[in-house]
Protein backbone atom coordinates (compact mmCIF):
# COMPACT_ATOMS: atom_id res chain seq x y z
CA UNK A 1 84.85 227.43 227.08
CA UNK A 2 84.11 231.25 226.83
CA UNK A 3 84.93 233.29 229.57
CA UNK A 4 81.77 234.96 231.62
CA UNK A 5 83.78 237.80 231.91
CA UNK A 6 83.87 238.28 228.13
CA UNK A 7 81.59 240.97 226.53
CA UNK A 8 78.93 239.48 224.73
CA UNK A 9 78.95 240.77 220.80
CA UNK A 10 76.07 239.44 218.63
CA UNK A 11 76.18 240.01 214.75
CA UNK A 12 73.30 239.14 212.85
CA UNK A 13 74.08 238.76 209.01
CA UNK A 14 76.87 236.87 207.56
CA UNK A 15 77.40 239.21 204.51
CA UNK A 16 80.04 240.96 203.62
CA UNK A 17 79.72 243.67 206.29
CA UNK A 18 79.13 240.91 209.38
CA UNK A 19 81.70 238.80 208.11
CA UNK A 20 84.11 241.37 208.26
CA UNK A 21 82.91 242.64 211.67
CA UNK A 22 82.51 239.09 213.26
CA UNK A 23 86.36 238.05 211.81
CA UNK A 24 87.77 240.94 213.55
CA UNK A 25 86.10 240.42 216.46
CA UNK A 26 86.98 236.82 216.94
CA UNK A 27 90.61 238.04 216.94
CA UNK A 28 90.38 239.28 220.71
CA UNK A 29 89.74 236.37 223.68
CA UNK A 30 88.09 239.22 225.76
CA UNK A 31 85.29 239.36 223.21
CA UNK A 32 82.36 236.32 222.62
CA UNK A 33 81.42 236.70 219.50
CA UNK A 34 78.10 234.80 218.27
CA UNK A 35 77.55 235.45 214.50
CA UNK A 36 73.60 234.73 213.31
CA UNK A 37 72.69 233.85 209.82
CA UNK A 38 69.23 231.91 208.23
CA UNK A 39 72.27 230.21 206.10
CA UNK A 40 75.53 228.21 206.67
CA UNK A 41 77.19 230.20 204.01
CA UNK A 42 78.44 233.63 202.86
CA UNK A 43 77.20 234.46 199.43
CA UNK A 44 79.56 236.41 197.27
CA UNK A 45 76.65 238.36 195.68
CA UNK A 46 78.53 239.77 192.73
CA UNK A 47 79.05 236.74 191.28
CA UNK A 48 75.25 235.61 191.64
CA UNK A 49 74.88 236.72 187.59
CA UNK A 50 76.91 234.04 186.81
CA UNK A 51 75.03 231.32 188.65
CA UNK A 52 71.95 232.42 187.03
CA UNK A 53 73.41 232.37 183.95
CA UNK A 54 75.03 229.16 184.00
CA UNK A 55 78.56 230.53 184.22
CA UNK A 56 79.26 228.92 187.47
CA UNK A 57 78.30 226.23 189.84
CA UNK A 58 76.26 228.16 193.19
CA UNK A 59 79.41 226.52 195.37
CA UNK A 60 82.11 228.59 193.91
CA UNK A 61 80.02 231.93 195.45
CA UNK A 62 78.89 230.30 198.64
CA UNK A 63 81.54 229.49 201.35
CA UNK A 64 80.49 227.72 204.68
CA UNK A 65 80.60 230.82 207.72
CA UNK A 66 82.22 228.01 210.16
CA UNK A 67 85.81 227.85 208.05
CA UNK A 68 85.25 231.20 207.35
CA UNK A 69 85.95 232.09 211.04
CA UNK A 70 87.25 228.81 212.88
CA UNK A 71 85.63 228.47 216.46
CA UNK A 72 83.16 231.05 215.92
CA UNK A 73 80.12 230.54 217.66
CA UNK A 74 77.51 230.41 214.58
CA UNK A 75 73.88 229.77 214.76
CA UNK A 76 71.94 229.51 212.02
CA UNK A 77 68.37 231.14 212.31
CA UNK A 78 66.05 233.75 211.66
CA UNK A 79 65.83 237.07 213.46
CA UNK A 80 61.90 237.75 213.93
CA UNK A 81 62.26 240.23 216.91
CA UNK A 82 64.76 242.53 218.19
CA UNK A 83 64.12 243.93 221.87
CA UNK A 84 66.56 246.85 221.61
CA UNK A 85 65.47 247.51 225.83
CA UNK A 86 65.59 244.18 226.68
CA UNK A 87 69.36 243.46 225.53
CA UNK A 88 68.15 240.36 223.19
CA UNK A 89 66.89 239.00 219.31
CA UNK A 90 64.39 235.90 219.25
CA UNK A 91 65.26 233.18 216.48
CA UNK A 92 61.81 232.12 214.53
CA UNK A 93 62.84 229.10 216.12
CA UNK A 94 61.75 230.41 219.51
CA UNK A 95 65.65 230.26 220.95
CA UNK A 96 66.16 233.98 222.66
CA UNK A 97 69.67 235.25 222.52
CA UNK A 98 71.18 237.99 224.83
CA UNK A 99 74.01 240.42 223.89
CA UNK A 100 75.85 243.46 225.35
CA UNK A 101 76.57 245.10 222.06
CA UNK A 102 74.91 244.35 218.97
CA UNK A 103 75.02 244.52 215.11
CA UNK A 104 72.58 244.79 212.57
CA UNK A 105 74.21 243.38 208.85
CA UNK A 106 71.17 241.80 207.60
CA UNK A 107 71.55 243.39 204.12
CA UNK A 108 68.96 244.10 201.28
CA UNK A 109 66.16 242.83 199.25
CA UNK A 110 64.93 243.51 195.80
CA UNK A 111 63.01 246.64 195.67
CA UNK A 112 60.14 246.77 193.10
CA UNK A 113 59.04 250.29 194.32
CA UNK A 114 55.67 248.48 194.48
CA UNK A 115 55.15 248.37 190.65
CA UNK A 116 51.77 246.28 190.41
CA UNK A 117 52.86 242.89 188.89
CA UNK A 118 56.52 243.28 189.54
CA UNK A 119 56.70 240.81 192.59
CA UNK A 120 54.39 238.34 191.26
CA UNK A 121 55.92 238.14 187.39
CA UNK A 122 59.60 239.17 187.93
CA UNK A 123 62.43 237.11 188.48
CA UNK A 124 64.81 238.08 191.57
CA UNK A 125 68.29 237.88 192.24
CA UNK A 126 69.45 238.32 195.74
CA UNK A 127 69.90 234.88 196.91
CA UNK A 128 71.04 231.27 195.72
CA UNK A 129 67.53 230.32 195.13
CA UNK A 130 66.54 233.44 193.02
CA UNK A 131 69.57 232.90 190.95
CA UNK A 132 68.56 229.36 190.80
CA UNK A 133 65.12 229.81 189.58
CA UNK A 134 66.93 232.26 186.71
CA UNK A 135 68.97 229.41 185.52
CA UNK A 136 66.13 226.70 185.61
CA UNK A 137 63.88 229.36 183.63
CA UNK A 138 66.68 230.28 181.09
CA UNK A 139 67.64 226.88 180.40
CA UNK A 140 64.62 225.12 180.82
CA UNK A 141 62.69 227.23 178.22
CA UNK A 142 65.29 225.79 175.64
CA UNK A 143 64.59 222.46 175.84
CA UNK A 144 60.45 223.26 176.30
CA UNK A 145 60.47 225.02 172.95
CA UNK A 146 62.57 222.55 170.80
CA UNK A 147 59.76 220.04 172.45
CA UNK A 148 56.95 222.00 171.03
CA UNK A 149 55.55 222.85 175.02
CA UNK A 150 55.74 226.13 174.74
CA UNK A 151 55.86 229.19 172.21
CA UNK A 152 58.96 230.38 170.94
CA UNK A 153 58.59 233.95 171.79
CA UNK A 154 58.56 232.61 175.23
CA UNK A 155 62.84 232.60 174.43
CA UNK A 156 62.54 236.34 174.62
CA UNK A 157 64.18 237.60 177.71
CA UNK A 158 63.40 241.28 179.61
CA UNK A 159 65.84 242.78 182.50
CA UNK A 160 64.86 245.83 184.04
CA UNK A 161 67.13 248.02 185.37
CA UNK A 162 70.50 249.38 183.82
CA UNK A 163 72.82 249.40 186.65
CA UNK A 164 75.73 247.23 186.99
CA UNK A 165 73.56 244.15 187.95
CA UNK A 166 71.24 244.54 185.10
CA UNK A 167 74.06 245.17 182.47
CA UNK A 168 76.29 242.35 183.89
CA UNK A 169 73.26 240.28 183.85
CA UNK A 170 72.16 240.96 180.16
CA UNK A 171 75.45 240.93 178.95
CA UNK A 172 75.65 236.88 180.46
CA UNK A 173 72.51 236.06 178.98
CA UNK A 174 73.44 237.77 175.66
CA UNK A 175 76.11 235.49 175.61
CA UNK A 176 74.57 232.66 176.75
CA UNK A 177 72.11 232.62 173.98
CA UNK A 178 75.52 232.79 171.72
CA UNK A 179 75.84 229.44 173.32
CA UNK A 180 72.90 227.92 173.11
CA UNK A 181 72.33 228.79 169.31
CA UNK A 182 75.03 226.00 168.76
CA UNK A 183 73.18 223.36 170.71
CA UNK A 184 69.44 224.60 169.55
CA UNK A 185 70.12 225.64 166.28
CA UNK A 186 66.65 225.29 164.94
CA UNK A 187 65.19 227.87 167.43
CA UNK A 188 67.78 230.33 168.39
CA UNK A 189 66.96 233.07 165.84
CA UNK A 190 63.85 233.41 168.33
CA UNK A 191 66.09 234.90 171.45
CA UNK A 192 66.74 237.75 172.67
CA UNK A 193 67.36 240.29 175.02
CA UNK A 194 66.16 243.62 175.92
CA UNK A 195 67.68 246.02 178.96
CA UNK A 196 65.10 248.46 179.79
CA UNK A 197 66.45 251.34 182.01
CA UNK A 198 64.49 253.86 183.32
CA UNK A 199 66.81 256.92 183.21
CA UNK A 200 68.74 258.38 179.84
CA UNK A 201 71.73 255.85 180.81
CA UNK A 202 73.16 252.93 181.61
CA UNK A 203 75.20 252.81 184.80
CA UNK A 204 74.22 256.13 186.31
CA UNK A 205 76.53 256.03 188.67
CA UNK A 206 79.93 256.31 186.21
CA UNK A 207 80.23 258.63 184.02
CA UNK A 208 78.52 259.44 180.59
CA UNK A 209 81.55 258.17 178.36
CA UNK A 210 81.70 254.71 180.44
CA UNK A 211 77.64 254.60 180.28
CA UNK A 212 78.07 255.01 176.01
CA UNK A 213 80.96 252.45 175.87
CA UNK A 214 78.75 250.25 178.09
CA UNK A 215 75.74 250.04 175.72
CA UNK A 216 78.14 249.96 172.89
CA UNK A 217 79.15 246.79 173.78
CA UNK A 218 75.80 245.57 174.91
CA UNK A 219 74.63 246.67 171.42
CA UNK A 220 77.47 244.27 170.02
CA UNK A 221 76.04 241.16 171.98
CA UNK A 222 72.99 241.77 170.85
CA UNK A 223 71.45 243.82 173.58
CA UNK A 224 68.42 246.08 172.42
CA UNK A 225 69.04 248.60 174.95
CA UNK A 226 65.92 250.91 175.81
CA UNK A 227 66.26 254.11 177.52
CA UNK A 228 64.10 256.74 179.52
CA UNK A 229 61.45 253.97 179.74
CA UNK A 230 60.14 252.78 183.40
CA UNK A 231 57.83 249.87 183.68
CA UNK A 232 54.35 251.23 184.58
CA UNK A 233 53.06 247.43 185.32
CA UNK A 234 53.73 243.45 184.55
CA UNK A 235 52.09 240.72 183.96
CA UNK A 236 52.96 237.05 183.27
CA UNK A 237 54.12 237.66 179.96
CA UNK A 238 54.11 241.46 179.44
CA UNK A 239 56.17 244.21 180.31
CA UNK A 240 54.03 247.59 179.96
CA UNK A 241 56.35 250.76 179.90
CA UNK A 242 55.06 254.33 180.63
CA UNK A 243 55.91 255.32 177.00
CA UNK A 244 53.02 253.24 175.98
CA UNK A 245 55.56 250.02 174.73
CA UNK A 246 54.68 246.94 175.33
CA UNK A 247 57.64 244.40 175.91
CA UNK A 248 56.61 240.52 175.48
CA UNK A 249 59.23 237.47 177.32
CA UNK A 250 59.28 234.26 178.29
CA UNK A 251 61.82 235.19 181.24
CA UNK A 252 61.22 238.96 183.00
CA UNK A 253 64.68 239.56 185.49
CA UNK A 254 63.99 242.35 187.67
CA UNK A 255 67.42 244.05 188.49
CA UNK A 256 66.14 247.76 189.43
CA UNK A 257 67.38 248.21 192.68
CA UNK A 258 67.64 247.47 196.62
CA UNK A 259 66.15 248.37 199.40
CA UNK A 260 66.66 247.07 203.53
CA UNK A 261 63.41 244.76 204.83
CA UNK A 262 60.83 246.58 205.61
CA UNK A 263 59.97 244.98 208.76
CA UNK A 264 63.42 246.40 210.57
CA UNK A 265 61.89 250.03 210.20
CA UNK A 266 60.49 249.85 213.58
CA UNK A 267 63.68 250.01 215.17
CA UNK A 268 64.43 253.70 214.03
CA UNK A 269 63.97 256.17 212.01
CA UNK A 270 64.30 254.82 208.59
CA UNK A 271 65.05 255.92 204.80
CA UNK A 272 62.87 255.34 201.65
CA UNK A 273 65.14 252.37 201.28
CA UNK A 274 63.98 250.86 204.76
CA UNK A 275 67.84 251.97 205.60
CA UNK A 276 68.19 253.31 209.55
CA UNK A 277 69.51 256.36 209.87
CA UNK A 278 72.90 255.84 212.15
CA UNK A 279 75.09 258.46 213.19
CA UNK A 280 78.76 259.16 212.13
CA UNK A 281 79.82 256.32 214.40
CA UNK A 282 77.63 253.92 212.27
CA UNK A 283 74.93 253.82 215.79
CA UNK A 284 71.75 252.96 216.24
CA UNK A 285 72.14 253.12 220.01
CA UNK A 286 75.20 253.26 222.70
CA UNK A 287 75.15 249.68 222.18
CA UNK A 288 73.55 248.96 218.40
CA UNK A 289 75.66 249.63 215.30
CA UNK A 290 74.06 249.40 212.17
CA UNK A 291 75.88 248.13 208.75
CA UNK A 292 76.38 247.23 205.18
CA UNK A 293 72.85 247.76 202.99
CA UNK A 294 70.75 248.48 206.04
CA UNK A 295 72.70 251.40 207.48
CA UNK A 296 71.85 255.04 206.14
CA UNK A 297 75.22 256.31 206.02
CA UNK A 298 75.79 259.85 204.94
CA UNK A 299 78.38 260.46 202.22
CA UNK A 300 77.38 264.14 202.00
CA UNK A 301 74.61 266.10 203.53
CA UNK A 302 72.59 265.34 200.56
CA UNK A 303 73.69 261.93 199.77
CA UNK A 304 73.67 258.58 201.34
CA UNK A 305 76.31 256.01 200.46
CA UNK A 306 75.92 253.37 198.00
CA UNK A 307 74.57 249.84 199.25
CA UNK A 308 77.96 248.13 197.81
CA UNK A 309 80.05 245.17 199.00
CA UNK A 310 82.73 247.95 199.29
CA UNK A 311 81.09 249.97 201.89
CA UNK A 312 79.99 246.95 203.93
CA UNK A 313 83.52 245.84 203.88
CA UNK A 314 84.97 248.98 205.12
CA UNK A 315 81.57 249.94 207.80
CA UNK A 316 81.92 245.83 209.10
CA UNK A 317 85.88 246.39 210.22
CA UNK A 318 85.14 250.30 211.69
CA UNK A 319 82.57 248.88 213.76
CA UNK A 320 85.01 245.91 214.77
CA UNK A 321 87.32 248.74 216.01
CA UNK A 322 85.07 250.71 217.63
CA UNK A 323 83.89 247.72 220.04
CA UNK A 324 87.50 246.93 220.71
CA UNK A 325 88.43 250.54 221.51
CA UNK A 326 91.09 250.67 218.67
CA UNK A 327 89.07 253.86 216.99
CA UNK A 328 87.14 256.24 218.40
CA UNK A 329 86.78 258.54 215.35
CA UNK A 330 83.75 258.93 213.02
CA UNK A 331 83.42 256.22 210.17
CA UNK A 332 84.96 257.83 207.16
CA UNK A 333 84.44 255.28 203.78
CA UNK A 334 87.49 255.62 201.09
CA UNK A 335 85.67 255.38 197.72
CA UNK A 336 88.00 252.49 196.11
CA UNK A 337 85.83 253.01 192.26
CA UNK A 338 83.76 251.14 190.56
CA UNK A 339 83.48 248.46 187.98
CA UNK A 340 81.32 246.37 185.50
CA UNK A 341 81.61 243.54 183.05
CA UNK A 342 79.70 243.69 180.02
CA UNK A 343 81.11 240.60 178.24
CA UNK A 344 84.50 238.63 177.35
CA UNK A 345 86.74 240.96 177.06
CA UNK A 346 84.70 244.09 178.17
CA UNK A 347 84.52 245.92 181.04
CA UNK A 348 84.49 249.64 182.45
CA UNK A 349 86.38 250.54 185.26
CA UNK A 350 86.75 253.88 187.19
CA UNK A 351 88.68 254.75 190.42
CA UNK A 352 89.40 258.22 192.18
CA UNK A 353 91.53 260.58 190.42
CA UNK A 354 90.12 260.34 187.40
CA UNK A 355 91.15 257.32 186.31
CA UNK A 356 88.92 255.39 183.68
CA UNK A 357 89.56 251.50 182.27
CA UNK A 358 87.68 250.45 179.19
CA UNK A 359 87.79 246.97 177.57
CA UNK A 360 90.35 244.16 177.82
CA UNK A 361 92.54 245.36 180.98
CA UNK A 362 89.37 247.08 182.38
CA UNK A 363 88.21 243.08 182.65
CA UNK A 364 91.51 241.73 183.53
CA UNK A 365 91.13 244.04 186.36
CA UNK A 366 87.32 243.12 186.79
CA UNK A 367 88.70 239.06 187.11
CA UNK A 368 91.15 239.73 189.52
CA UNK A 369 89.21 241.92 191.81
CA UNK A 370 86.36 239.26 192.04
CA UNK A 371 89.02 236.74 192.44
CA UNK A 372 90.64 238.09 195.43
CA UNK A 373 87.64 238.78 197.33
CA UNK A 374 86.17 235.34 197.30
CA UNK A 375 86.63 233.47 200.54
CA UNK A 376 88.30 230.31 200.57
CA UNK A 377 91.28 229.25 197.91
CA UNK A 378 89.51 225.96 196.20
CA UNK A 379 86.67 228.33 195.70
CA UNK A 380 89.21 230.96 193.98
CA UNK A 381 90.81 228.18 191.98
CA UNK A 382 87.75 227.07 191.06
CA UNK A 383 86.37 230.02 189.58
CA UNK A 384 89.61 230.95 187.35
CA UNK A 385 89.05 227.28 186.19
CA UNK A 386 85.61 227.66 185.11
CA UNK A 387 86.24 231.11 183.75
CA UNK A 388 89.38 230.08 181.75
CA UNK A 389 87.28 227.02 179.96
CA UNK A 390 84.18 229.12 179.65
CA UNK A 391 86.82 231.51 178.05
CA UNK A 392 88.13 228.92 175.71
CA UNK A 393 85.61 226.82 174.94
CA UNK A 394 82.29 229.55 175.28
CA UNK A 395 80.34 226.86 177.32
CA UNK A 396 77.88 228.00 179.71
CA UNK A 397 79.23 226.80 182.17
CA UNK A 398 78.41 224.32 185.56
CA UNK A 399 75.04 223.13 185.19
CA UNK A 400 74.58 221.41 187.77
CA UNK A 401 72.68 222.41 191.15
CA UNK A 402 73.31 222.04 194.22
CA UNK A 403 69.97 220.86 196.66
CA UNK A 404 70.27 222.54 200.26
């Protein structure tokens, strides 16, 4: 029975930055917590590549919020309405839930910077479903083309966007074509894959040696890696870049950034990315924190910080703190690096000081970072199982799908 005395703490989001807010939370008796979520589950979004790729099965990346945090008090619904005066958030179910102190972790969306064609043609991949529909497309196209129902150009696969999502992502479907070649032999010479980034390299964010090693390897798998190329429009079928090129698939992934829903922008002032601006106690209000992907956090006075798991982490637990009086100082994030796979065997790896990890330990180190941050240990042991007999064997992986 919670205790009426308690102070009332509603989190809406169950990513990584309200997990890690509502967790901490739940620790103190003087605090009722009430998490909010539209699903049952936290998704471990860096691994969503690999569901859409057939790598892994969407349960290994999706772990129920309720043995998460035991006793929590979860509902699962959609926010449509925040009253910010009136102390309370309206489900879309109608239910009307009241809070003392609230926080705002409802993460990100794919941005398509309102490219005509982008959101009607492009595949997605911020949720199960998106990665889902990936995997259904990828596969599906096989077995349509050895059939004769549709062309085999339609095998030819586009992702825009050459960050660490759109290189992980090409580099799994480079590899999964690898696969496939052995099971469709009569119409693999017809795949491929081409990474269009709109800048003069890959991974911006790391530096220019890691961004060449990067495409190196991409180059190895196959990757036709395009450069200082944005898309200018899409259609069904057709990429159209602003350097005139014209880039034909069957499957278009769209991996060219984030952005917060544009519908929360009413709450405060607000970003280009839809992010509110908070200040260096990660407010919104006395009694509204804002955090993870949704929060316009200052790194510098010129620079926001990155919408990563590692920042959501870190802003989730300060926030914790600050509503149980344990900190009182502003929200300072420790840059742990950064990291991407490219392939078996290849990954780059950076971390402060300097430090820079190319190939086989750089994706030793990728594996065990992923590994330790999933929640739950059969979904750990799980995923080292799939990855060691993907590793052995070069399947693609878990097929199957799971129907919520």
């Amino acid at each position: 029975m919670t205790d009426v005395s308690a102070v009332r703490v509603v989190v809406v989001g169950a990513g990584f930055a309200g997990l890690a807010c509502a967790r901490a939370l739940s620790r103190d008796p003087q605090v009722a917590v009430t998490l909010i979520d539209k699903h049952p589950y936290q998704l471990f979004s860096p691994l969503l590549y690999q569901v859409a790729t057939g790598g892994l099965p969407e349960d290994d990346i999706a772990y129920p919020v309720r043995a998460a945090i035991p006793g929590i008090h979860f509902i699962r619904g959609e926010v449509v309405r925040i009253d910010l005066s009136g102390t309370s958030v309206r489900l879309s179910s109608g239910q009307e839930v009241e809070w003392d102190k609230l926080v705002l972790a409802m993460g990100s969306v794919g941005n398509s910077f309102k490219i005509p064609g982008v959101d009607e043609n492009a595949l997605q991949m911020k949720d199960i479903y998106q990665a889902r529909a990936i995997k259904h497309r990828l596969l599906g196209t096989y077995e349509r083309v050895q059939e004769g129902e549709q062309a085999r150009e339609d095998l030819q696969v586009v992702v825009v966007g050459g960050g660490p999502t759109g290189v992980e992502v090409a580099g799994a479907i480079a590899e999964l074509q690898k696969q496939m070649a052995h099971e469709f032999p009569q119409i693999a010479q017809y795949a491929s894959v081409t990474l269009v980034e709109a800048g003069p390299r890959l991974l911006p964010s790391f530096s220019p040696k890691s961004s060449e090693r990067a495409g190196r390897a991409l180059s190895k798998l196959g990757v036709e890696v395009v450069l200082d190329s944005a898309v200018d429009r899409m259609y069904p079928t057709d990429s159209h870049l602003k350097t005139g090129r014209i880039l034909s698939a069957g499957t278009t992934i769209w991996a060219a950034g984030v952005a917060a829903e544009e519908r929360w922008r009413v709450l405060g002032d607000a970003d280009r990315l839809n992010r509110l601006k908070v200040d260096e106690c990660l407010r919104l209000t006395d009694n509204v924190w804002v955090v993870g992907d949704m929060a316009h956090t200052q790194a510098t006075s010129e620079q926001a910080l990155p919408m990563v798991a590692s920042v959501a982490l870190q802003q989730g637990r300060y926030v914790a703190s600050s509503i149980l009086g344990d900190s009182d100082q502003p929200f300072r994030y420790k840059d742990k690096g950064q990291m991407a796979t490219i392939g078996r065997r290849m990954a780059v790896v950076e971390v402060p000081g300097g430090l820079r990890m190319h190939g086989t330990f750089a994706w030793l180190a990728w594996l065990a970072l992923h590994v330790a941050y999933l929640a739950g240990g059969r979904n750990r042991v799980s995923v080292i199982a799939d990855w060691f007999w993907n590793y052995l064997a070069w399947g693609s992986g878990p097929r199957r799908t799971i129907i919520e």
